[in-house]
N, C-alpha and C. Protein backbone atom coordinates (compact mmCIF):
# COMPACT_ATOMS: atom_id res chain seq x y z
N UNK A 1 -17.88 -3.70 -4.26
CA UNK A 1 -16.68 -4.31 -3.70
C UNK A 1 -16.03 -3.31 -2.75
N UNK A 2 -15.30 -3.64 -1.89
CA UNK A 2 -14.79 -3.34 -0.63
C UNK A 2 -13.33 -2.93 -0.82
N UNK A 3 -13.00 -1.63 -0.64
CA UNK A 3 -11.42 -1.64 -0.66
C UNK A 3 -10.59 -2.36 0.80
N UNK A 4 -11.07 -2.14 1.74
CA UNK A 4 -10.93 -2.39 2.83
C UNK A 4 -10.91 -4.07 2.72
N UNK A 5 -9.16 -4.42 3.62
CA UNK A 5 -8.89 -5.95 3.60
C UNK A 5 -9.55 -6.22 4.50
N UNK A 6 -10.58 -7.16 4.66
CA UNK A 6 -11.11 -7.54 6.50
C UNK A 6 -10.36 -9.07 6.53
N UNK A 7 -9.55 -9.14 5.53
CA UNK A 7 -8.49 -10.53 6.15
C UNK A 7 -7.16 -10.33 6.74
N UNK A 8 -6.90 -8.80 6.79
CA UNK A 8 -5.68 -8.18 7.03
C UNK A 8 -5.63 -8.43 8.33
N UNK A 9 -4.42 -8.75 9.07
CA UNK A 9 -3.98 -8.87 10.72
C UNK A 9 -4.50 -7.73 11.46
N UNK A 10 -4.34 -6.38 10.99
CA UNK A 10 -4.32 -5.14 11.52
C UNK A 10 -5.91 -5.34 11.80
N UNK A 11 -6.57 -5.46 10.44
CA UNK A 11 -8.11 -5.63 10.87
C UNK A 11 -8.97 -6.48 11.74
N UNK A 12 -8.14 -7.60 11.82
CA UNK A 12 -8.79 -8.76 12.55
C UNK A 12 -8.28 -8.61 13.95
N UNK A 13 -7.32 -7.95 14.53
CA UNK A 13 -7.14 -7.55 15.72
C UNK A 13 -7.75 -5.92 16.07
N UNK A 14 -8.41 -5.08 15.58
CA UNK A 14 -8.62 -4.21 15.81
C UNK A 14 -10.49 -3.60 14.65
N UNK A 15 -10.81 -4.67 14.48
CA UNK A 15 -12.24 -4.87 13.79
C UNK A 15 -13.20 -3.82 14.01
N UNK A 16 -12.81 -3.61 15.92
CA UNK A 16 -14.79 -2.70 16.09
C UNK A 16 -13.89 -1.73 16.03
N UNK A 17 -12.97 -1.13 16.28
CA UNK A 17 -12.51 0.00 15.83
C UNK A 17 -12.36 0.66 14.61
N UNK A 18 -12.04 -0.38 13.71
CA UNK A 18 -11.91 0.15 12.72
C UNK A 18 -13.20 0.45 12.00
N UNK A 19 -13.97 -0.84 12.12
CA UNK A 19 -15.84 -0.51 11.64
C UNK A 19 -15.96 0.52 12.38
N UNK A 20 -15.41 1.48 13.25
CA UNK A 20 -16.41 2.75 13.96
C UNK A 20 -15.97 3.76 13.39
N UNK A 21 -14.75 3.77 12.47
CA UNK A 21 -14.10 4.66 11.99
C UNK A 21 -15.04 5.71 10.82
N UNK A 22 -14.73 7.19 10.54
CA UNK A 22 -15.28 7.63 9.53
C UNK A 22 -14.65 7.35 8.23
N UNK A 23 -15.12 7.75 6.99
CA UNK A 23 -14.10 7.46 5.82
C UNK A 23 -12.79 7.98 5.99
N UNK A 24 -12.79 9.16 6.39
CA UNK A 24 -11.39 9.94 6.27
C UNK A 24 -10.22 9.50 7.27
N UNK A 25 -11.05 9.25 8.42
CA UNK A 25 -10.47 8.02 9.79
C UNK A 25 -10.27 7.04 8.95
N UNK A 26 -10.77 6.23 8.64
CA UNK A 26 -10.37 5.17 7.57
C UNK A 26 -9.09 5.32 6.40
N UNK A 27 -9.69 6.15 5.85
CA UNK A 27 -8.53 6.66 4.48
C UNK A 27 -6.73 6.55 5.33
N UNK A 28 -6.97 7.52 6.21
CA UNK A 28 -5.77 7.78 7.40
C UNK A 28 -5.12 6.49 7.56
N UNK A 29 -5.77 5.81 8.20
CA UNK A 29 -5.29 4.28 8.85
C UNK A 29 -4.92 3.43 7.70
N UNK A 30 -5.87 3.57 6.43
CA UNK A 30 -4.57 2.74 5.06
C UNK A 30 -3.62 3.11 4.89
N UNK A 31 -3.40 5.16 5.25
CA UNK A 31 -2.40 4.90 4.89
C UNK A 31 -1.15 4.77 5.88
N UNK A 32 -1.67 4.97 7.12
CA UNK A 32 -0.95 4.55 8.69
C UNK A 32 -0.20 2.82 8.21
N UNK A 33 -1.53 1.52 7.76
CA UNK A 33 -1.16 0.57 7.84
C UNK A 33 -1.42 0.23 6.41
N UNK A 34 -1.25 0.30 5.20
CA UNK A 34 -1.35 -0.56 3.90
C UNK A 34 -2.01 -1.54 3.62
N UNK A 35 -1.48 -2.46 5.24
CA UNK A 35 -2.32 -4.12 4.73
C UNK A 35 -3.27 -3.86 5.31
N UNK A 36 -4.14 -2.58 5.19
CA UNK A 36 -5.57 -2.81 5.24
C UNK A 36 -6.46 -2.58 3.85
N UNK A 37 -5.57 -2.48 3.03
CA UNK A 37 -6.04 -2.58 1.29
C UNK A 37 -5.85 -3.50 0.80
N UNK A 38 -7.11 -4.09 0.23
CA UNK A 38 -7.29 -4.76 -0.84
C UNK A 38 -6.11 -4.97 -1.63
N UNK A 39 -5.39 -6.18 -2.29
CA UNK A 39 -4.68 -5.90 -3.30
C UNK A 39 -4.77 -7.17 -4.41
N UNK A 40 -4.54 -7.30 -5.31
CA UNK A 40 -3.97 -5.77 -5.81
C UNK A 40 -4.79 -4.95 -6.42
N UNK A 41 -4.46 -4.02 -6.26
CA UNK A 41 -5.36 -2.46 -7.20
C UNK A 41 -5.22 -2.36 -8.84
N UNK A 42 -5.73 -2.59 -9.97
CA UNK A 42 -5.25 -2.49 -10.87
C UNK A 42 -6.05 -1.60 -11.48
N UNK A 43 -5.93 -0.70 -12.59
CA UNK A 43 -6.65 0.21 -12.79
C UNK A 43 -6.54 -0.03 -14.42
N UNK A 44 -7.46 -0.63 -15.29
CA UNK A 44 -7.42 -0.50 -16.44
C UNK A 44 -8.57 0.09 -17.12
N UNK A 45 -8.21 1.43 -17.75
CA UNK A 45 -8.49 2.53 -18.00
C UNK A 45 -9.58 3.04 -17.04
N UNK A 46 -10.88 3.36 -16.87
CA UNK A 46 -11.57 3.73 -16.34
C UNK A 46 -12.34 2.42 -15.23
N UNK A 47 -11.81 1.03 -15.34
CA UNK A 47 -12.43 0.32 -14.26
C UNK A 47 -11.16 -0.19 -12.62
N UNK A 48 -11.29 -0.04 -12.12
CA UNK A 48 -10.77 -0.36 -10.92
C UNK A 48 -11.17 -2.55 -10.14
N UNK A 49 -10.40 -2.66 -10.25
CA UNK A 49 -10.29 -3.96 -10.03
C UNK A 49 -9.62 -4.00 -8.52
N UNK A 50 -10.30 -4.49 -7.27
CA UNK A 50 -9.70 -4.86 -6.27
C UNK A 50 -9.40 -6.43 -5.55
N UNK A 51 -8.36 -6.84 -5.18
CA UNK A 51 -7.93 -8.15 -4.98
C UNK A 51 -8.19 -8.61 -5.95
N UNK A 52 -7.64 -10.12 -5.70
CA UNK A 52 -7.48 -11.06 -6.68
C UNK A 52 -8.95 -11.36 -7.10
N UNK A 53 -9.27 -11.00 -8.69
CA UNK A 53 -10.56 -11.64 -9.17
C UNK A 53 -9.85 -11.74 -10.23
N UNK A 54 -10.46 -13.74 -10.69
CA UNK A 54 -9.26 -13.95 -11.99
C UNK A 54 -10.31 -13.51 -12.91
N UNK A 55 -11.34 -13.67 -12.93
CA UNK A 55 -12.23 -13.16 -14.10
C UNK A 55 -11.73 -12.01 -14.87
N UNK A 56 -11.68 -10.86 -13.87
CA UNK A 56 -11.17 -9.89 -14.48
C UNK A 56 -9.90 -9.49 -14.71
N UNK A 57 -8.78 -10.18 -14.36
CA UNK A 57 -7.42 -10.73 -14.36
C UNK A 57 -7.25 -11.05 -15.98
N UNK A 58 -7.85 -12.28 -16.13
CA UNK A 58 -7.64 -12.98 -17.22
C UNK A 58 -8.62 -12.08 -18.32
N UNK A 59 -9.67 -10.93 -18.44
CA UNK A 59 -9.84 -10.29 -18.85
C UNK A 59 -8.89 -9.08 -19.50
N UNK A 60 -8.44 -8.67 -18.50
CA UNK A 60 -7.38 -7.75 -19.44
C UNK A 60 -6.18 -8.37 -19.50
N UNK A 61 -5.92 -9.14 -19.32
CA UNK A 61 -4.82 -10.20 -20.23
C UNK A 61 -5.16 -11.01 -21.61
N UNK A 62 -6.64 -10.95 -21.70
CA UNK A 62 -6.79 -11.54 -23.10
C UNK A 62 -6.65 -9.86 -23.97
N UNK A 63 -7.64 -8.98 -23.28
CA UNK A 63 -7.18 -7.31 -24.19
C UNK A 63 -5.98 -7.07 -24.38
N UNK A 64 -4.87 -7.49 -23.38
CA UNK A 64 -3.14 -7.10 -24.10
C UNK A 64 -3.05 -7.80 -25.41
N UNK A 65 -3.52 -8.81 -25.22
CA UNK A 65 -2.81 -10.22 -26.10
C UNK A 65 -3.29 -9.72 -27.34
N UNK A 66 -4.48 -9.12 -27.42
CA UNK A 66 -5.16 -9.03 -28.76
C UNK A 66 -4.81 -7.42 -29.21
N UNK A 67 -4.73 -6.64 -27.76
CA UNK A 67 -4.04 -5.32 -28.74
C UNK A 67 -2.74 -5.35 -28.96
N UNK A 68 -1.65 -6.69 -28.23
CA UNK A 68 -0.24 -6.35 -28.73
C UNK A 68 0.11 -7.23 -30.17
């Protein structure tokens, strides 16, 4: 999975640029522009979840339910 939004405005007006970019050129420009990340970011414990996936959404919402 892709951290990088390619539905973001910033991206869709500025695409071959940004595909020419290096990582660290990249890294820079998320944090220049934000809405070029994925969201949301959720981090439960050691897995990283980017954008909306309900699978794994409704995954650690059934783990609260059962550890609270």
């Amino acid at each position: 999975m892709d951290i990088l939004s390619r539905r973001s405005r910033v991206y869709q007006a500025r695409r071959d640029e940004i595909d020419a970019m290096t990582g660290g050129e990249l890294l820079d420009e998320m944090i220049r522009e934000p809405t070029l990340i994925r969201r949301p970011l959720i981090l439960d414990g050691n897995r990283l979840i980017m954008g909306f996936d309900k699978k794994a959404l409704a995954a650690i919402a059934a783990n609260e339910t059962e550890a609270g």
